[in-house]
Protein backbone atom coordinates (compact mmCIF):
# COMPACT_ATOMS: atom_id res chain seq x y z
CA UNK A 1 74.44 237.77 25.64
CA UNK A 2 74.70 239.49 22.09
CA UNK A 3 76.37 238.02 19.09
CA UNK A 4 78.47 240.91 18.66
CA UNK A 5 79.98 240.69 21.80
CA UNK A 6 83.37 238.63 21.68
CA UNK A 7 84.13 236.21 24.32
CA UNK A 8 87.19 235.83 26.30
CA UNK A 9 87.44 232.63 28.23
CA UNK A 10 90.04 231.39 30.45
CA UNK A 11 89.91 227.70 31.63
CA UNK A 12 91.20 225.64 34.49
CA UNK A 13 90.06 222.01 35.03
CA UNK A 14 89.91 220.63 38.46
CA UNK A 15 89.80 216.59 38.50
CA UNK A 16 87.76 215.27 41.33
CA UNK A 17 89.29 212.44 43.43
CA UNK A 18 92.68 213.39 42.40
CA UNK A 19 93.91 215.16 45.30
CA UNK A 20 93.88 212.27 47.73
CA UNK A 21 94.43 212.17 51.34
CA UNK A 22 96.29 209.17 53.04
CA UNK A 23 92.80 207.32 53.58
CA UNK A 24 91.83 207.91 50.41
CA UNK A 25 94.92 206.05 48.68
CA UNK A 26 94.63 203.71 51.22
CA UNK A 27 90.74 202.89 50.31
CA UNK A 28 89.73 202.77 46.98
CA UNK A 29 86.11 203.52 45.81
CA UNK A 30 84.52 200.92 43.82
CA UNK A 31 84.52 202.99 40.83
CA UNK A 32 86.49 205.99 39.30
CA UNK A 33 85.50 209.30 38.65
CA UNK A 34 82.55 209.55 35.95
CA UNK A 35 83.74 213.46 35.25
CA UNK A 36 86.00 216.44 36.10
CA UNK A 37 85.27 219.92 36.83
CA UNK A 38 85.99 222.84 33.99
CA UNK A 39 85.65 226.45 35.41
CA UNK A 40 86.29 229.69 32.95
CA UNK A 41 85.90 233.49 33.38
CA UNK A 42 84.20 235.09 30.19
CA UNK A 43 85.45 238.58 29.38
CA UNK A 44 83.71 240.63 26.48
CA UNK A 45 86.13 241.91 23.93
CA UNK A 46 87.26 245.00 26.05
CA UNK A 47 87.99 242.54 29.27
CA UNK A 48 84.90 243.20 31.23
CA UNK A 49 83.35 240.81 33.03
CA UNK A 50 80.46 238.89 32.06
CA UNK A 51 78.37 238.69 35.12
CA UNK A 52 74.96 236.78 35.69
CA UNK A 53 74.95 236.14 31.76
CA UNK A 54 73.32 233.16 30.16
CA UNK A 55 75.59 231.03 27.70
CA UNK A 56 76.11 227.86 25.66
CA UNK A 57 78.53 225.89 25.77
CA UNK A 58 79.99 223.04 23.77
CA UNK A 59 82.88 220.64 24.93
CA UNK A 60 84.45 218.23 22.84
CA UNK A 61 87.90 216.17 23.06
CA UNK A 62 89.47 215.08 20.18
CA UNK A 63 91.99 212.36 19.61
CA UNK A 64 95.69 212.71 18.66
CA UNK A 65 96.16 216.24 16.79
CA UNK A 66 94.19 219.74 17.48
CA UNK A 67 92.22 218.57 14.34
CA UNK A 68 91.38 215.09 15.32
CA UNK A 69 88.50 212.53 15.44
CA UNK A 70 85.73 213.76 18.25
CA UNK A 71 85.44 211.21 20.78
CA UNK A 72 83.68 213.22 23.14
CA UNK A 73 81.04 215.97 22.75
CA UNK A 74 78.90 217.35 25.97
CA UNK A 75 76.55 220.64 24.97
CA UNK A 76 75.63 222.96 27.84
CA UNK A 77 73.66 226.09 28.91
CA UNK A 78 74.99 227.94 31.53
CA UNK A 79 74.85 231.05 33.66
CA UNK A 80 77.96 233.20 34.79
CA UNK A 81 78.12 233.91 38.01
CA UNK A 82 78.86 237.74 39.77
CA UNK A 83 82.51 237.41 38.92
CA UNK A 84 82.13 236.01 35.31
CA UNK A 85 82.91 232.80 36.52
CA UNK A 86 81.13 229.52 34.97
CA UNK A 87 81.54 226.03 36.12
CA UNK A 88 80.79 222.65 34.08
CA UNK A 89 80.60 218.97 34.93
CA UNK A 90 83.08 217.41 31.64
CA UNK A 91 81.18 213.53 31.65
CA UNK A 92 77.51 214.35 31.71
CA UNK A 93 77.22 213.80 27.92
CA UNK A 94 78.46 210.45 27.37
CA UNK A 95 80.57 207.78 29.11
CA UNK A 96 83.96 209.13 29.65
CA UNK A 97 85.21 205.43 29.88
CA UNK A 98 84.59 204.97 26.54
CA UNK A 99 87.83 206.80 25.71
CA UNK A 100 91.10 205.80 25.19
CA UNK A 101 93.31 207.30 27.58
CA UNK A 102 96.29 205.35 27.75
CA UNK A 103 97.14 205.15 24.02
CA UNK A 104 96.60 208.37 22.25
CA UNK A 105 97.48 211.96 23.58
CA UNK A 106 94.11 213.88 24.05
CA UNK A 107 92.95 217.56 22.87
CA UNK A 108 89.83 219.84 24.12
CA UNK A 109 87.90 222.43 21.55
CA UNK A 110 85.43 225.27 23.45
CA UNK A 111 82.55 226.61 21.28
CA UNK A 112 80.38 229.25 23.16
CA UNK A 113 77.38 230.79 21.85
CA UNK A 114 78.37 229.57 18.09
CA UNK A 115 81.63 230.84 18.22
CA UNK A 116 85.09 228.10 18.45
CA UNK A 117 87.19 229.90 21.33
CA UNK A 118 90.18 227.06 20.15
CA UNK A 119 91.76 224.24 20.72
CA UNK A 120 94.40 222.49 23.64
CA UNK A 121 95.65 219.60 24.52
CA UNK A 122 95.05 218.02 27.68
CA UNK A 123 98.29 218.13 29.43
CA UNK A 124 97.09 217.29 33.25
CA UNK A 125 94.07 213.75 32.27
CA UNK A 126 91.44 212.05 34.19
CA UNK A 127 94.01 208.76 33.06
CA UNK A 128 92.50 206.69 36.05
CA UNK A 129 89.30 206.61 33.34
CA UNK A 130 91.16 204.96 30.75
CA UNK A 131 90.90 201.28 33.63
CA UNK A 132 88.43 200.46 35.97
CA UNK A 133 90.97 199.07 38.75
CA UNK A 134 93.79 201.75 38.58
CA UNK A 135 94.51 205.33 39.36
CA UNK A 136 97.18 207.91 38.76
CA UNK A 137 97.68 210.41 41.17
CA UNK A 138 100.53 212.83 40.29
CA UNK A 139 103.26 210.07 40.13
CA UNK A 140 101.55 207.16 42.18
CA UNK A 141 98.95 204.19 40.82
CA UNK A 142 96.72 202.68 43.11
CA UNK A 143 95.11 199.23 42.33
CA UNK A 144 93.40 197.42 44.45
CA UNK A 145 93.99 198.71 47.34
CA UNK A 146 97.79 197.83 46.67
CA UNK A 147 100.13 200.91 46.03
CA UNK A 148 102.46 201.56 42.80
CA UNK A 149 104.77 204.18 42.74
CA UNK A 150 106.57 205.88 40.06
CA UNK A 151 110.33 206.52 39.72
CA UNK A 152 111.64 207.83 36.71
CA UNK A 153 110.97 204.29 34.04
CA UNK A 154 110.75 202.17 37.30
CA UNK A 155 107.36 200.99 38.51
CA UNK A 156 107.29 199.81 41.83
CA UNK A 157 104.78 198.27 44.97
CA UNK A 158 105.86 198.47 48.86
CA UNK A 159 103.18 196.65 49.82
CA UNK A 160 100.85 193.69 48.29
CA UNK A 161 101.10 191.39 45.73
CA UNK A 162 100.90 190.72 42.17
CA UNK A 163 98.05 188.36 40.64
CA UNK A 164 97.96 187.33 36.95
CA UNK A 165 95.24 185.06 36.21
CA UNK A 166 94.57 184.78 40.16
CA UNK A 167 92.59 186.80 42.36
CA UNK A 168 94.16 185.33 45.61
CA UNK A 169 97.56 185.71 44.79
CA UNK A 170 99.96 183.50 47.72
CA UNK A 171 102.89 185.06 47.07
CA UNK A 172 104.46 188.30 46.12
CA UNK A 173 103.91 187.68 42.28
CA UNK A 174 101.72 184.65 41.39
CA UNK A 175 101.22 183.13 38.05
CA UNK A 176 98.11 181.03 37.59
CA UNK A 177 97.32 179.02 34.34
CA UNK A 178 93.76 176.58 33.66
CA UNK A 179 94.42 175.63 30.03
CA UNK A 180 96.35 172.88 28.41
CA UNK A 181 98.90 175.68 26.72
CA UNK A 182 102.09 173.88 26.81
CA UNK A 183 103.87 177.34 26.68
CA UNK A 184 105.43 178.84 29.92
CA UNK A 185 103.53 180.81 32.49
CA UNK A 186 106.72 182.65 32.85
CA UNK A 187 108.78 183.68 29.46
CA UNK A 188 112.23 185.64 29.56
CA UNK A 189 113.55 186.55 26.55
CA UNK A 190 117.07 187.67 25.07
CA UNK A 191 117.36 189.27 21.74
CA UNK A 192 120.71 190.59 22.26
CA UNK A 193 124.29 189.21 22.68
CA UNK A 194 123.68 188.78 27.00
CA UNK A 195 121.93 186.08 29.31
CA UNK A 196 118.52 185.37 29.31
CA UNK A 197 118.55 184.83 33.11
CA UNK A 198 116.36 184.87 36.70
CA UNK A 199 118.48 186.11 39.27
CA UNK A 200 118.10 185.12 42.88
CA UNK A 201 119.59 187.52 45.53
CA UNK A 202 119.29 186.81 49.82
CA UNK A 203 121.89 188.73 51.85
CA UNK A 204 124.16 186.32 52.35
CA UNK A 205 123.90 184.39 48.63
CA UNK A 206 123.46 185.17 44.63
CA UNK A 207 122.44 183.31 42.72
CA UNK A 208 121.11 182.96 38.67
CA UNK A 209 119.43 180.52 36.63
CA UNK A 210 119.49 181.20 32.57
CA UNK A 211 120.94 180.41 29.37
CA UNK A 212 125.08 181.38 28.94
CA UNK A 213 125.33 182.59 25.34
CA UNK A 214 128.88 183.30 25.36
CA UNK A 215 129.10 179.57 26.39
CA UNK A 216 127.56 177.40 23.38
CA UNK A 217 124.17 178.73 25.08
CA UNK A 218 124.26 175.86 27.85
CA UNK A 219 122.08 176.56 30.47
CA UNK A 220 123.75 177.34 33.90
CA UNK A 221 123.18 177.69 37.49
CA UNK A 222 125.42 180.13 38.60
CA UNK A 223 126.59 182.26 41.97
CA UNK A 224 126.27 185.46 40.20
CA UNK A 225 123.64 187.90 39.55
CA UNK A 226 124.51 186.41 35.66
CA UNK A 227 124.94 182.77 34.71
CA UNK A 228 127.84 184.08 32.73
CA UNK A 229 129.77 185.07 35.84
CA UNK A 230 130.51 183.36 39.30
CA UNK A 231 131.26 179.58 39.20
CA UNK A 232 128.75 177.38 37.58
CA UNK A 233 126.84 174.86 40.42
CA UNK A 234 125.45 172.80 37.64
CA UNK A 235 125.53 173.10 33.66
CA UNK A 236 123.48 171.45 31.10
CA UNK A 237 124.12 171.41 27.52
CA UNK A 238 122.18 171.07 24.22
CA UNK A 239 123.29 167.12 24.13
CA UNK A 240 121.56 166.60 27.57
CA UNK A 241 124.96 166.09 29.40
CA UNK A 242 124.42 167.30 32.64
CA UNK A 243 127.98 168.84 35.06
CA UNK A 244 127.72 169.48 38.39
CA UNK A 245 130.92 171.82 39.06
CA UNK A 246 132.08 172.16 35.78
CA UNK A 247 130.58 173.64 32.89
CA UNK A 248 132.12 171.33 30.30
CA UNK A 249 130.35 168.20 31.21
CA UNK A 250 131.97 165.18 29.13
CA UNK A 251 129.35 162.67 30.48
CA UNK A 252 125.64 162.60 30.77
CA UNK A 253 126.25 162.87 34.52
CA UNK A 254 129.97 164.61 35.09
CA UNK A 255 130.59 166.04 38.91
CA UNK A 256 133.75 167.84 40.18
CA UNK A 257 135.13 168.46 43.39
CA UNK A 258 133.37 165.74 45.41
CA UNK A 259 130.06 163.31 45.76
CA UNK A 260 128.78 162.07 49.02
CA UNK A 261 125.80 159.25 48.92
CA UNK A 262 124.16 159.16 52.31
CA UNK A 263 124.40 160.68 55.37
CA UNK A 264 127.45 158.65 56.54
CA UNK A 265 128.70 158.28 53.14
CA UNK A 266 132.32 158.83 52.49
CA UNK A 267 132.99 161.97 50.17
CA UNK A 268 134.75 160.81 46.82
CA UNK A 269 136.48 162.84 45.04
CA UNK A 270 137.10 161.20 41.68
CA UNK A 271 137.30 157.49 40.37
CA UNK A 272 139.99 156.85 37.05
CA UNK A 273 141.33 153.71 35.80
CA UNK A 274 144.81 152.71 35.64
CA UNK A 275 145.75 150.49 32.29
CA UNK A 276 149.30 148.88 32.02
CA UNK A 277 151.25 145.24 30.87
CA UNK A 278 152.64 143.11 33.77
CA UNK A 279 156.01 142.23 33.58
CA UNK A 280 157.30 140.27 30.87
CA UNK A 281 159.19 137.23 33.69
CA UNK A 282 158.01 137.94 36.78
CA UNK A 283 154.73 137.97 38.91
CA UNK A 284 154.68 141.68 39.89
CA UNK A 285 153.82 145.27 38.59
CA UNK A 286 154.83 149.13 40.26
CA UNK A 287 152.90 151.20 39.26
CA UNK A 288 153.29 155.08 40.29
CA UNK A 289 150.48 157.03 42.44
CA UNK A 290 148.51 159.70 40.02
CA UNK A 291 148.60 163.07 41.10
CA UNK A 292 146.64 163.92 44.23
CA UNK A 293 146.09 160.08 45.21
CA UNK A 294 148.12 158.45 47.98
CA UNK A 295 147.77 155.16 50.24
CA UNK A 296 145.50 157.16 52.82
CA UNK A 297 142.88 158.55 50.63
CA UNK A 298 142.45 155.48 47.79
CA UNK A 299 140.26 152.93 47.33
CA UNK A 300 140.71 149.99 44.88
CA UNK A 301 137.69 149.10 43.13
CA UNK A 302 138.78 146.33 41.29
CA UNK A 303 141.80 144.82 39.13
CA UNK A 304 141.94 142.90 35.90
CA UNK A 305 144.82 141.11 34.32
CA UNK A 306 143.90 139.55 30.39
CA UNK A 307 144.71 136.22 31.36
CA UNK A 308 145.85 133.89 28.18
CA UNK A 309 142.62 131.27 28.69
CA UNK A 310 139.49 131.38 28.01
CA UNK A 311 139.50 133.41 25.07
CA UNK A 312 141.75 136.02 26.58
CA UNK A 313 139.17 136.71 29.38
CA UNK A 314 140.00 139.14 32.19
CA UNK A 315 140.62 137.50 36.00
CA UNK A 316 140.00 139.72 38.85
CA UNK A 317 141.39 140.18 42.10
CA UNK A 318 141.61 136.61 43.96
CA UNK A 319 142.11 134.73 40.87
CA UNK A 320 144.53 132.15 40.81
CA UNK A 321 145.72 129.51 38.50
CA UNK A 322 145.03 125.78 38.98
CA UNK A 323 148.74 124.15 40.36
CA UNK A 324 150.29 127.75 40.54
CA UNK A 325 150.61 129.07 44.11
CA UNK A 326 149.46 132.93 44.21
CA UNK A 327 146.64 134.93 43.05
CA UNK A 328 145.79 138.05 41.81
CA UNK A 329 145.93 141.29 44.33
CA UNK A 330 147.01 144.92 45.06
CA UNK A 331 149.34 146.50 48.02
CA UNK A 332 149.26 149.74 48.39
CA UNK A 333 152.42 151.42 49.45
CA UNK A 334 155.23 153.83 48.30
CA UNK A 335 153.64 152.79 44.92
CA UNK A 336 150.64 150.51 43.63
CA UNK A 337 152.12 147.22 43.28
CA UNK A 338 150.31 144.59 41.14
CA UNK A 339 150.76 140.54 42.24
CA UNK A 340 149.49 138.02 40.17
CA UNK A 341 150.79 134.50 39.81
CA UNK A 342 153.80 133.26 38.71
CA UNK A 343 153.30 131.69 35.50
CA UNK A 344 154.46 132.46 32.25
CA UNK A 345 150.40 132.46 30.39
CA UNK A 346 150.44 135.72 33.31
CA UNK A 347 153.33 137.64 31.80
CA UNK A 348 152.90 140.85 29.15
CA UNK A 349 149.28 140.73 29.73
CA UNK A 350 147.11 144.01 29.97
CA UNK A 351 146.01 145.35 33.08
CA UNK A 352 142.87 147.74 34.55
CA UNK A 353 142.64 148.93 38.60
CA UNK A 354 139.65 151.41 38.88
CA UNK A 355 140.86 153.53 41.43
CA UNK A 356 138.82 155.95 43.82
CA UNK A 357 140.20 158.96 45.82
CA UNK A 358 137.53 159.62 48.99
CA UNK A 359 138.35 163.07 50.71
């Protein structure tokens, strides 16, 4: 071709392996595509084709900007065919693996027979060069043999499972550590005013596990997708106290609404302690029921009176006093009545029943 003859080109790249057919995403090669195809018509300066013509060609991509570092540079001789048309293997001067394709955006320059024809970016890239285990395909990934689809900022599988630091993942995502770290295998993280939460979701329960800022950032099990909402199961808070439902645990171990201990255990509801002074002259105390406990559903655990003796010691139930008929006990009836007996070192002394309500 002579120099003075200016050169047209038109370009179109064609990506091999890229068009994929449902056995083709299904089965992987072993290895990505080492190049793609460029094809360009070449025009002299009046339009007419360049048929059967001899040319050389240089490639090279550049990095970033139209006037970028060359990563890639592939030299050529070629001949047009009858219609003009020229076709070239991009990857047969270097290792097209050795570029970045995931990070920076990507721009090709065309030199032919000395002269620069310009410069474009590469909208439509080889990308499944820039890993050895992955490929894009318009907007699917396939890894593996395991397929990733694209939807708008979502990434998602139908099928497979998820190995980090495992080949042989046994479950759906699977989280393998050897070292000693003594960091988590799993980290979630909240840098703004919400939960940092898991949330657990089966169709007939929700559930959450994660740190409640808006709550003195206890951590929370919770029947919500957020441990914020729903009614905490169990709470734990930065002293170590630990509630089981309620989320204002007063006690290292606090539980509301109910504890059952074995599997023909009576449910109990709640234990409190009842504090008083016997009567000032005779053997005998009435003492009201608390709210929500009754004859049927209470349990006396014990019962002290501070008895005068013995260094003002407490006497339990079935205490009695040497040459004084009576001892100490409880009926339960309309109210709690306290007996005790009837001597004078017995009267004005402080009292304690532990009381439990069973359900």
């Amino acid at each position: 071709m002579k120099n003075s003859i200016s050169i047209l080109l038109v370009g179109l790249f064609l990506f091999a392996g890229f068009q994929l057919t449902a056995q083709e995403k299904s089965t992987r090669e072993s290895s990505v595509p080492a190049a793609f195809n460029y094809q360009a018509v070449l025009r002299d300066a009046s339009g007419t084709i360049l048929a059967d013509e001899n040319v050389e060609i240089t490639i090279e991509i550049l990095q970033s900007a139209v006037d970028g570092t060359v990563v890639y540079t592939q030299v050529e001789t070629l001949t047009t065919n009858a219609q003009g048309l020229l076709n070239v293997s991009i990857g047969n001067g270097s290792d097209l693996d050795a570029i970045d394709w995931s990070s920076y955006r990507h721009f090709i320059r065309l030199t032919v027979n000395g002269t620069e024809m310009g410069t474009s970016e590469l909208l439509t890239v080889p990308y499944a060069m820039f890993a050895e285990t992955s490929r894009i395909a318009d907007t699917a990934i396939y890894a593996e043999n395991v397929q990733w689809d694209v939807s708008g900022s979502t990434i998602f599988a139908l099928q497979g499972k998820v190995g980090v630091g495992t080949e042989s993942a046994a479950a759906q995502v699977h989280i393998r550590r050897d070292d000693t770290n003594t960091n988590s295998q799993l980290y979630v993280q909240q840098n703004g005013s919400g939960d940092a939460a898991i949330g657990l979701d089966s169709p007939g329960a929700t559930y959450s596990i994660g740190i409640d800022q808006s709550d003195a950032e206890k951590l929370k099990i919770s029947t919500n997708y957020s441990p914020s909402g729903g009614a905490e199961s169990i709470t734990i808070t930065s002293t170590n106290d630990v509630g089981i439902g309620t989320s204002n645990p007063t006690a290292q171990l606090h539980v509301e609404g109910g504890m059952k201990v074995g599997e023909t255990g009576v449910e109990i509801g709640d234990i409190i302690e009842l504090t008083g002074t016997t009567n000032a002259s005779s053997p005998g105390a009435s003492i009201a029921w608390p709210t929500g406990y009754t004859k049927e559903n209470s349990r006396v655990l014990s019962c002290e009176i501070q008895h005068d003796d013995l260094a003002n010691g407490y006497k339990s139930l079935g205490y009695s006093i040497d040459g004084v008929i009576g001892t100490i006990y409880v009926s339960m009836s309309t109210n709690i009545y306290l007996y005790y007996p009837d001597d004078a070192s017995m009267n004005s002394q402080n009292f304690r029943i532990t009381l439990m309500r069973v359900q």
